[in-house]
N, C-alpha and C. Protein backbone atom coordinates (compact mmCIF):
# COMPACT_ATOMS: atom_id res chain seq x y z
N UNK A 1 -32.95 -9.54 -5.72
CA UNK A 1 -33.61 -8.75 -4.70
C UNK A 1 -32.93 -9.02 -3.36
N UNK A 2 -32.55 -8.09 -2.43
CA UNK A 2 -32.38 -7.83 -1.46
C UNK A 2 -33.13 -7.44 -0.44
N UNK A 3 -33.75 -8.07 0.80
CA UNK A 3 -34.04 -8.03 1.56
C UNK A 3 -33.64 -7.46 3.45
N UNK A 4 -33.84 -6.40 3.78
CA UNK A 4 -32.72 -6.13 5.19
C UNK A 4 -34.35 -5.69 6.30
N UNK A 5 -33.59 -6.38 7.74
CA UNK A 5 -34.76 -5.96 8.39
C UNK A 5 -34.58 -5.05 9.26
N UNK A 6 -35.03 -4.54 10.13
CA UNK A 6 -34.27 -3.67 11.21
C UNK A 6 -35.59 -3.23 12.17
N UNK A 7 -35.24 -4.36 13.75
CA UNK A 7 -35.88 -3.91 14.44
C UNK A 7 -35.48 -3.03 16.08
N UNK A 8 -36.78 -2.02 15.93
CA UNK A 8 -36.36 -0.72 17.03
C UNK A 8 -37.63 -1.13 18.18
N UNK A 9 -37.13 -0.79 19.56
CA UNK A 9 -37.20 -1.44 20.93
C UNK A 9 -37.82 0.17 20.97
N UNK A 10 -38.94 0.45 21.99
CA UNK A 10 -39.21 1.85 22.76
C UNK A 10 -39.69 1.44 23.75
N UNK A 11 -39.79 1.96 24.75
CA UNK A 11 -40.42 1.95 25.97
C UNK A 11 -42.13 3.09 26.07
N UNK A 12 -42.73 2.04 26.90
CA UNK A 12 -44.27 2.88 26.77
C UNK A 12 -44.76 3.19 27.90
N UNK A 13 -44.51 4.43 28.27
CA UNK A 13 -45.22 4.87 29.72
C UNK A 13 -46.09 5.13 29.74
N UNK A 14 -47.13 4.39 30.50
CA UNK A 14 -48.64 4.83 30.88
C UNK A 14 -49.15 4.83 29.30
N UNK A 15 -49.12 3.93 28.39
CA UNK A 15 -49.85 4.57 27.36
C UNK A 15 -49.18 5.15 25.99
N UNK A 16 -48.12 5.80 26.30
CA UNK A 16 -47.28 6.52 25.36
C UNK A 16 -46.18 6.15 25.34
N UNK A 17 -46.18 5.64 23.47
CA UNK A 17 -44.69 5.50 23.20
C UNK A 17 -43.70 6.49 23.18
N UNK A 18 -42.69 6.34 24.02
CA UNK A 18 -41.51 7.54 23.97
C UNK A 18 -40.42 7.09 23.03
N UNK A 19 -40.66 7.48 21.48
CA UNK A 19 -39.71 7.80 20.82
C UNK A 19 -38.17 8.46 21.00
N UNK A 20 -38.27 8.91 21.47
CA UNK A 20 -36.49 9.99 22.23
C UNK A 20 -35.88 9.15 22.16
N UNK A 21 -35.82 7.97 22.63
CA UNK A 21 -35.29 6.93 22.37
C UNK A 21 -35.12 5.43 22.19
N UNK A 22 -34.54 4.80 21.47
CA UNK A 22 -34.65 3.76 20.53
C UNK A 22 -33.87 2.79 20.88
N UNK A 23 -33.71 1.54 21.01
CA UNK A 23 -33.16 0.46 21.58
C UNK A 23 -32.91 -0.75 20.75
N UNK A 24 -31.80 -0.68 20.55
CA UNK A 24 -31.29 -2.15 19.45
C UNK A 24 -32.16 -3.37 19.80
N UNK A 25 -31.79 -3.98 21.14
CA UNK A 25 -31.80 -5.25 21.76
C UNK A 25 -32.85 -5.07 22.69
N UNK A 26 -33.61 -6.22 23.11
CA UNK A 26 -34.19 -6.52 23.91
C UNK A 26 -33.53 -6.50 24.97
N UNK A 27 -32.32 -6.81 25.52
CA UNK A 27 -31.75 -6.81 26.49
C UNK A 27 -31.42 -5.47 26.84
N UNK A 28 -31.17 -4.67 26.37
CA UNK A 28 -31.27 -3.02 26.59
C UNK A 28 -32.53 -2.15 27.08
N UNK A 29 -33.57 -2.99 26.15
CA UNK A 29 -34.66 -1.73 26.53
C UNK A 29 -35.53 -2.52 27.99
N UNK A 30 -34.73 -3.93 28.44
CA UNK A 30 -35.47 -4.35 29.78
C UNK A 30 -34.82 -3.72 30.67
N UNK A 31 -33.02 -3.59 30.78
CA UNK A 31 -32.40 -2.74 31.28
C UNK A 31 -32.79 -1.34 31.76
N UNK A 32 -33.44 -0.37 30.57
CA UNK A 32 -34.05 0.77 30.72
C UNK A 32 -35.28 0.44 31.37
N UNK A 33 -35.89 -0.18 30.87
CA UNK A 33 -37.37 -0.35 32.16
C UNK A 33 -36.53 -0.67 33.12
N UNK A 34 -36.14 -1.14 33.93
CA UNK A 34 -35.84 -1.61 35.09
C UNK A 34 -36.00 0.33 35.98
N UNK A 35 -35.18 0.72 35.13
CA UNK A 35 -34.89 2.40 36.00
C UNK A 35 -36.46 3.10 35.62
N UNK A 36 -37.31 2.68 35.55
CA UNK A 36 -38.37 4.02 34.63
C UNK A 36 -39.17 3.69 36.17
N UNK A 37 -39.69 4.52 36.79
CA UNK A 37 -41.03 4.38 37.74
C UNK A 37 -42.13 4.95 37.48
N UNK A 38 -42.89 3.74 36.69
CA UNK A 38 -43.61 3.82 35.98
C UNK A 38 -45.15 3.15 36.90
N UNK A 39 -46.82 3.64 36.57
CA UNK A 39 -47.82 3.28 36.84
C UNK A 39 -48.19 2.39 35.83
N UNK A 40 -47.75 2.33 34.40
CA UNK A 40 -48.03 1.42 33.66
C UNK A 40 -46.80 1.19 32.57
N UNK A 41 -46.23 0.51 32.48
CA UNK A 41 -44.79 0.60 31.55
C UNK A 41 -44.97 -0.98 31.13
N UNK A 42 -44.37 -0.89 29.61
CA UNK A 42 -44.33 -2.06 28.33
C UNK A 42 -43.44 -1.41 27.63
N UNK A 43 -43.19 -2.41 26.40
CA UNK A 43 -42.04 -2.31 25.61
C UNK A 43 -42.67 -2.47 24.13
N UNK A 44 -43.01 -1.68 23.24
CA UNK A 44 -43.44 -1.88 22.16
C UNK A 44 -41.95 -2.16 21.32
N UNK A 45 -42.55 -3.06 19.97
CA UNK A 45 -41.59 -3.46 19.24
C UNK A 45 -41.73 -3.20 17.85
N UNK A 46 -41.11 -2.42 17.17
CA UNK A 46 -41.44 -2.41 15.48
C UNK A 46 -40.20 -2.74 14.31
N UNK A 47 -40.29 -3.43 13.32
CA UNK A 47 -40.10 -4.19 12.78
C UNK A 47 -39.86 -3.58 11.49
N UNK A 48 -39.17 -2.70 10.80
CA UNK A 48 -39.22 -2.56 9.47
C UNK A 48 -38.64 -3.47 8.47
N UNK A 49 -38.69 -3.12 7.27
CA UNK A 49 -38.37 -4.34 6.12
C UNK A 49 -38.21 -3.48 5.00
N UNK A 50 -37.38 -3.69 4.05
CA UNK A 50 -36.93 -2.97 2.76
C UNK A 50 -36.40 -3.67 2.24
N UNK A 51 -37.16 -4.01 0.70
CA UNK A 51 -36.70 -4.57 -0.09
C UNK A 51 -36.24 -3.72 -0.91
N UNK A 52 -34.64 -4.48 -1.33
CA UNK A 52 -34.01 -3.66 -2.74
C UNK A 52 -33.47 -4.37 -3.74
N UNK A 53 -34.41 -3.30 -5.47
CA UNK A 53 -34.40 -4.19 -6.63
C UNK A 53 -33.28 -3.92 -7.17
N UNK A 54 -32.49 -5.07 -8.12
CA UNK A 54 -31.59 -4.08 -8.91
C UNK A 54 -32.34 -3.77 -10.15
N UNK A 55 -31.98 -3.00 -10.86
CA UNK A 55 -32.62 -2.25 -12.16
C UNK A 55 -32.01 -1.84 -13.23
């Protein structure tokens, strides 16, 4: 079994995650906040995982 993870960075304005775009690194998506002028801005983080069997 094979195991691979792959995590995606978004930025959340006021509330809403903006999908449009997606951010490898943490160091990228603080970069992009830095430019957003935002009333409420965070960085949600998600995490996928896929395991693969051989058969």
């Amino acid at each position: 079994m094979e195991r691979t993870a792959e995590i995606k960075y978004y930025l959340v304005v006021n509330g809403v995650i903006d999908r449009s775009v997606s951010y490898e690194t943490a160091k990228e998506v603080r970069r992009a906040a830095k430019n957003i002028k935002a009333e409420n801005l965070s960085i949600a983080v998600e995490k996928f995982t896929r395991d693969f069997f051989e058969i």
